[in-house]
Protein backbone atom coordinates (compact mmCIF):
# COMPACT_ATOMS: atom_id res chain seq x y z
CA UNK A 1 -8.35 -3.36 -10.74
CA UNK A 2 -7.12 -4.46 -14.02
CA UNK A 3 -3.43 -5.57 -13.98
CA UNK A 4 -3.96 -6.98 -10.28
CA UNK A 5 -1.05 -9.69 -9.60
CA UNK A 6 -1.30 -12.53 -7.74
CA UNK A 7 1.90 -13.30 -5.39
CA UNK A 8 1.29 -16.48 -3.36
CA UNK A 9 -1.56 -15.56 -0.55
CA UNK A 10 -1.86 -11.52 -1.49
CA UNK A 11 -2.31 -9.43 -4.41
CA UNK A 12 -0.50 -6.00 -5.89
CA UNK A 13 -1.40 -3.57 -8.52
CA UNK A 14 1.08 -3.17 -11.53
CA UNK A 15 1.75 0.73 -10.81
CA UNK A 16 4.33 3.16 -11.27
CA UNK A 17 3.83 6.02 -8.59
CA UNK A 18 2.80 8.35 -11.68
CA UNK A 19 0.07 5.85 -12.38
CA UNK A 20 -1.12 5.32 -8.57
CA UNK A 21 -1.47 9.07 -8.92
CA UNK A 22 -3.48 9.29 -11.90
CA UNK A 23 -5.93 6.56 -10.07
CA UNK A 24 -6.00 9.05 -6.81
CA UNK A 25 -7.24 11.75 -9.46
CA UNK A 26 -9.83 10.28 -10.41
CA UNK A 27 -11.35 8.28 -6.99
CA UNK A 28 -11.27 12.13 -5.88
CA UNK A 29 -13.00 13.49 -8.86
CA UNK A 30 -14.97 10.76 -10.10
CA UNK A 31 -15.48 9.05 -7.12
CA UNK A 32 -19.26 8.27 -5.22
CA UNK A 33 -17.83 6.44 -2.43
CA UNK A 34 -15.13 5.97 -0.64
CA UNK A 35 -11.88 4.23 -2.43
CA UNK A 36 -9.20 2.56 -0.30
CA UNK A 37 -5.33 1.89 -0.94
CA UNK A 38 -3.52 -0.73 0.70
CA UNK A 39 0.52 -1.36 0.59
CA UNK A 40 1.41 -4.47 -0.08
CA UNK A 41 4.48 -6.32 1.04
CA UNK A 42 6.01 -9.89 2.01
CA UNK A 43 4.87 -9.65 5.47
CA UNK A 44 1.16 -8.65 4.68
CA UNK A 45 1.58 -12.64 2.50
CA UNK A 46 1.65 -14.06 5.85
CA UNK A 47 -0.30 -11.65 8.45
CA UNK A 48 -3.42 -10.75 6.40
CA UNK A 49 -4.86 -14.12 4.88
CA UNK A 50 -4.90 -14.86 8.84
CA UNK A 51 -7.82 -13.10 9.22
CA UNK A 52 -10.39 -13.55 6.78
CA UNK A 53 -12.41 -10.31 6.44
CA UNK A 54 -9.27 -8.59 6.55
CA UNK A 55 -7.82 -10.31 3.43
CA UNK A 56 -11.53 -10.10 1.21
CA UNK A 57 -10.35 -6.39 2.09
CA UNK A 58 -7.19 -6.58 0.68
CA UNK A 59 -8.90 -8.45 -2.10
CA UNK A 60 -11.76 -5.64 -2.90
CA UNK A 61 -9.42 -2.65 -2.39
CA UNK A 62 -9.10 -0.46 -5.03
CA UNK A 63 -5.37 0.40 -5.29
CA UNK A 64 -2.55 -2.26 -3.56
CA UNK A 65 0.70 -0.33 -4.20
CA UNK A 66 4.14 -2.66 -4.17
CA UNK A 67 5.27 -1.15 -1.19
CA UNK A 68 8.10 -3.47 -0.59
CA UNK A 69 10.65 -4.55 -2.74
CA UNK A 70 10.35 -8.29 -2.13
CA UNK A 71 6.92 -7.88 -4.20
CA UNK A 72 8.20 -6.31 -6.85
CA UNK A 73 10.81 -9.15 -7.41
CA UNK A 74 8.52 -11.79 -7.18
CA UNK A 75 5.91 -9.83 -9.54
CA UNK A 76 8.80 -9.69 -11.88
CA UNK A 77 9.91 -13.08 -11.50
CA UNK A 78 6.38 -14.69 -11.38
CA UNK A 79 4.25 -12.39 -14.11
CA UNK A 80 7.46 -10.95 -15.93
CA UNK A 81 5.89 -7.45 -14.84
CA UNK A 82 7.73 -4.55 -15.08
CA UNK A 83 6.93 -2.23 -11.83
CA UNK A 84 8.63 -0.68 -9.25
CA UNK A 85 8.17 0.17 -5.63
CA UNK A 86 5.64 2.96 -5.01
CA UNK A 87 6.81 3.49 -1.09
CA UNK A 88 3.44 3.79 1.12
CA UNK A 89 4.95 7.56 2.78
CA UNK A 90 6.19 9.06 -0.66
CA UNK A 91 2.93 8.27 -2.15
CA UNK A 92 1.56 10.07 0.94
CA UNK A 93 3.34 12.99 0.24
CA UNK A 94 2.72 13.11 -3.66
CA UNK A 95 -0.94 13.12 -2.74
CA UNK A 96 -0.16 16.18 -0.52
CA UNK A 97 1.37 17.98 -3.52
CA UNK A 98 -1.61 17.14 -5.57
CA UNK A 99 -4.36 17.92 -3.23
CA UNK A 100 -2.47 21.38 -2.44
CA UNK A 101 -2.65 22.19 -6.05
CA UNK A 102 -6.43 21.18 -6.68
CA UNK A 103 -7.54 22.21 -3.46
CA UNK A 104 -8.35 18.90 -2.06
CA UNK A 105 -9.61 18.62 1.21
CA UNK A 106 -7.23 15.99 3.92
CA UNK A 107 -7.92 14.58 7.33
CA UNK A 108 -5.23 12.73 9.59
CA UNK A 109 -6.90 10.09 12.16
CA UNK A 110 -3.25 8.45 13.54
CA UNK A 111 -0.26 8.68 15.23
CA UNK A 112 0.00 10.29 18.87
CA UNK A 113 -1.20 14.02 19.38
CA UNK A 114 2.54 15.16 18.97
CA UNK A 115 3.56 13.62 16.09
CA UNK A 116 -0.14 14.31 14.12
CA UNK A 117 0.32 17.80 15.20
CA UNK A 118 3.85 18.08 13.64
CA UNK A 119 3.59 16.54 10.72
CA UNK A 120 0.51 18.65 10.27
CA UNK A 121 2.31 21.37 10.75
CA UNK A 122 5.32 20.56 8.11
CA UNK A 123 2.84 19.40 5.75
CA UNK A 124 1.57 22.96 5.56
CA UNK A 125 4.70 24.06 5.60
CA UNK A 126 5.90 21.84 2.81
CA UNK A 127 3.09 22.23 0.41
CA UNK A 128 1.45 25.94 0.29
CA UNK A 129 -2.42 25.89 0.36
CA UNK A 130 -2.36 22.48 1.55
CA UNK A 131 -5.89 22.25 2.84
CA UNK A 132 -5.85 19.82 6.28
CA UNK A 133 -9.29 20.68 7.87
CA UNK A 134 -9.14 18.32 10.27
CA UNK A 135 -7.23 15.30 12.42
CA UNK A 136 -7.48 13.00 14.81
CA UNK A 137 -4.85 11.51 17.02
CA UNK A 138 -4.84 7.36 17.19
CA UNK A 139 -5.69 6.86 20.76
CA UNK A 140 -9.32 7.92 20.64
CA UNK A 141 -11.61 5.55 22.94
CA UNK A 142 -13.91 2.94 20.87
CA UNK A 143 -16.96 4.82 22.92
CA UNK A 144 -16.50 7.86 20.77
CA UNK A 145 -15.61 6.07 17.39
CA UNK A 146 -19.34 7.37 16.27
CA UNK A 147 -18.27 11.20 17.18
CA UNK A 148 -15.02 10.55 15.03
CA UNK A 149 -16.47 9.63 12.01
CA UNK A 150 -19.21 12.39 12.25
CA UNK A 151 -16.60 15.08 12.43
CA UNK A 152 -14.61 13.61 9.41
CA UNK A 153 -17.79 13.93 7.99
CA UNK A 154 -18.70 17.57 8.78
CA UNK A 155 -15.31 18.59 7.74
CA UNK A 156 -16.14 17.46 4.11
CA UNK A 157 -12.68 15.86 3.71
CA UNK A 158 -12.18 14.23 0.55
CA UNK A 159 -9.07 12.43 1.80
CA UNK A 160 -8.68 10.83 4.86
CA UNK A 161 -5.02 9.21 5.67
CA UNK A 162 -4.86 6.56 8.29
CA UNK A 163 -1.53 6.62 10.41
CA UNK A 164 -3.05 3.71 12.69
CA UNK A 165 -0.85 0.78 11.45
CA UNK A 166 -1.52 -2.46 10.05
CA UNK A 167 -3.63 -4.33 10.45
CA UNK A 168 -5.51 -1.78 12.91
CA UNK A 169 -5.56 0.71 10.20
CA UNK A 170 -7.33 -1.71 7.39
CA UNK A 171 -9.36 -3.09 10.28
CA UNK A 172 -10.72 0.74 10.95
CA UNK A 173 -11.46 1.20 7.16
CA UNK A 174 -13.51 -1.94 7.13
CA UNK A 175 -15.71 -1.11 9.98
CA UNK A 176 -16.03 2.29 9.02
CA UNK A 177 -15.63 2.59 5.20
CA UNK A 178 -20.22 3.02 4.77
CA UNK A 179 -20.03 5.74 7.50
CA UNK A 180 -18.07 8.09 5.20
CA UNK A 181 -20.19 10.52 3.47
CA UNK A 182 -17.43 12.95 1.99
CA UNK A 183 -14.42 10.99 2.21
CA UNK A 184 -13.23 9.35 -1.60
CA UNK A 185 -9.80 8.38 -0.93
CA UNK A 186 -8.65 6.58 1.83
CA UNK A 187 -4.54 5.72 2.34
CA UNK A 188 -3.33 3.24 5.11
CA UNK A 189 0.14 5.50 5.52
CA UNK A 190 1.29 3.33 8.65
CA UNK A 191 4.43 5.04 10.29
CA UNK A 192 4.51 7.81 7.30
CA UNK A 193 3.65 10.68 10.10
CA UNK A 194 6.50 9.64 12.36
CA UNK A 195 9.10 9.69 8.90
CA UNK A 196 7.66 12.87 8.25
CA UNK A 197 8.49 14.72 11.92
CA UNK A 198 11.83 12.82 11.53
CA UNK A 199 10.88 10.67 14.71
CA UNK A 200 11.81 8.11 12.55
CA UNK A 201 14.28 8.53 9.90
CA UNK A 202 14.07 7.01 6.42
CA UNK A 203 17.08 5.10 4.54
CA UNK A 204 19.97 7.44 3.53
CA UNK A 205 19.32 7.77 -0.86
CA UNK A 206 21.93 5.31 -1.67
CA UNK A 207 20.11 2.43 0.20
CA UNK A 208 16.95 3.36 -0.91
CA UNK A 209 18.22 3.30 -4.58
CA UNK A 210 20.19 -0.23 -4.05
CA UNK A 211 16.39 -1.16 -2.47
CA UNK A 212 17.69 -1.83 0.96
CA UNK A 213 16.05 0.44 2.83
CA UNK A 214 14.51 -2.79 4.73
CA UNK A 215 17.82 -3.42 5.74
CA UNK A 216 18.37 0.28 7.12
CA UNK A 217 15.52 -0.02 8.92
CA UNK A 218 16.00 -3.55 10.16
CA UNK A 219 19.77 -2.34 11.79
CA UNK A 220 18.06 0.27 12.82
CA UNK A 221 15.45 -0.73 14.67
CA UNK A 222 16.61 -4.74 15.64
CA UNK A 223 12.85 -5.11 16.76
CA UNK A 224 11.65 -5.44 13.18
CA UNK A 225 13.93 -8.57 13.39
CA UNK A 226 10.69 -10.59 14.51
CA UNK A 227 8.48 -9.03 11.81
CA UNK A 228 11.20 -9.80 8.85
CA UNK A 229 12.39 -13.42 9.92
CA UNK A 230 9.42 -13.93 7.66
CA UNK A 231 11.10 -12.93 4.33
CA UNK A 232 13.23 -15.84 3.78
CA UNK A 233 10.49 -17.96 3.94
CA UNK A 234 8.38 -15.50 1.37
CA UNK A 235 11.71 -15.75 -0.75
CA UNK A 236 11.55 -19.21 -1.00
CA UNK A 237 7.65 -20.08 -1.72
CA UNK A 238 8.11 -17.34 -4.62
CA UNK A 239 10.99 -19.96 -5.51
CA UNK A 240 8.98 -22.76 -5.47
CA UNK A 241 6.16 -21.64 -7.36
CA UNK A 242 8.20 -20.35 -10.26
CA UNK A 243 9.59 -23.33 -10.54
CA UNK A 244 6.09 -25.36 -10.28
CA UNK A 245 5.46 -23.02 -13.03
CA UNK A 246 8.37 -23.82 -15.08
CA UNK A 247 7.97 -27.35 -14.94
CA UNK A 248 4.21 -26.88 -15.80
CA UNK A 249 5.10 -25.36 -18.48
CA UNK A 250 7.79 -27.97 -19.81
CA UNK A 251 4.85 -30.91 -19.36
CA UNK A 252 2.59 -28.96 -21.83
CA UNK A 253 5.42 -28.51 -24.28
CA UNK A 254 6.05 -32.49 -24.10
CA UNK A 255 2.25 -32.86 -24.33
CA UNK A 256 2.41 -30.99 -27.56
CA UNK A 257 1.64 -33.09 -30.37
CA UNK A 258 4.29 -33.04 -33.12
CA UNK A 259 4.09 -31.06 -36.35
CA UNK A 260 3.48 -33.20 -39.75
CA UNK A 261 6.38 -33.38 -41.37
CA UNK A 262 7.64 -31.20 -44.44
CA UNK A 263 6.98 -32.14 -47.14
CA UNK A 264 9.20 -34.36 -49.33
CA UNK A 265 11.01 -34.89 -46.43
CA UNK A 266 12.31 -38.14 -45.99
């Protein structure tokens, strides 16, 4: 995708949530085949490049949204571009609002039955003529993957969110992505389903507008300790390669040669 940022081993579109939206419209209406988005944030620098097929999928997706704030800094700080977090679950739910306006036809494969039923059942709720024809909770056997796909097929969804969580969620789209005849947006939407039944609950406004949701979530739920430990480190190779880049940049201006002098100047 044009305006596709590289931040040290992963990549990130330069979107505003108005603009991811615009690109939904027209995967959906313009689309032949299935298009995938993938959120991007400092973890996914250090967990995805460990498997390689998974990261030429992050590579060849169509939309990576800045899902995390940490990417947006260092997108800012590295390419001087101006974006700002498109959250993974609110993008979710702006699709929701657009497909229940132009009739666009969703599938859930995710979660456990309970929450996929609920959040099924608010999204309804929530957005009138929201069209769901069809979901799947996340514990379905690998025996009867085949069946799965055939009856996201023969419900002629057109959007198909995955609630399986990284990486098993990517993984799925990758194995799975030629199988899907109707299907022409695909979202990785993680945890979204359990936000949305308030199993879990997001960051009260303030945080989210200070960007510190992370840190809501991170008190908490102390278990995401282990998965964040990580951003330090992703805070200081952004460091380092700014300032490779700064130097860089000073040798080249040394390099320079110098400018004739003026004339009739001494």
């Amino acid at each position: 995708m044009k305006g596709r940022l590289g931040i040290l081993d992963i990549w990130v579109d330069a979107v505003t949530m108005d603009q991811a939206l615009e690109k939904v419209v027209e995967f959906v209406e313009e689309g032949d085949r299935p298009r995938v988005v993938f959120a991007v944030n400092p973890e996914k620098n250090f967990s995805v490049p460990r498997n390689p097929a998974l990261h030429q999928a992050f590579r060849n997706a169509d939309l990576l949204i800045p899902d995390g704030i940490g990417v947006v800094l260092a997108a800012r700080l590295l390419h001087r571009a101006r974006l700002s977090r498109v959250p993974g679950v609110e993008l979710m739910q702006e699709i929701c609002r657009l497909a229940s306006a132009r009739e666009y036809r969703l599938f859930i494969y995710g979660a456990s039955e309970e929450v996929s039923r609920g959040a099924a059942e608010i999204l309804e709720q929530r957005y009138p003529g929201l069209r769901i024809v069809g979901r799947a909770n996340g514990f379905v056997p690998q025996e009867r993957m085949p069946e799965l796909v055939g009856e996201i097929n023969a419900s002629g969804a057109q959007i198909l969110f995955l609630a399986l969580g990284s990486p098993r969620q990517e993984q799925w789209y990758v194995a799975h992505q030629s199988e899907l005849t109707t299907v022409r947006l695909c979202q990785g939407i993680g945890g979204s389903l359990d936000t949305i039944t308030g199993r879990v609950k997001r960051a009260p406004s303030r945080f989210c507008r200070l960007n510190l949701e992370w840190f809501y979530r991170l008190v908490k739920e102390p278990s995401r300790l282990k998965r964040q430990r990580v951003l330090p480190l992703f805070v200081l190779q952004v460091l380092g390669v700014k300032l490779r880049l700064m130097l860089r940049a000073e040798r080249l201006l040394l390099r320079r040669p110098a400018g004739k002098p003026r004339l009739g100047a001494p």
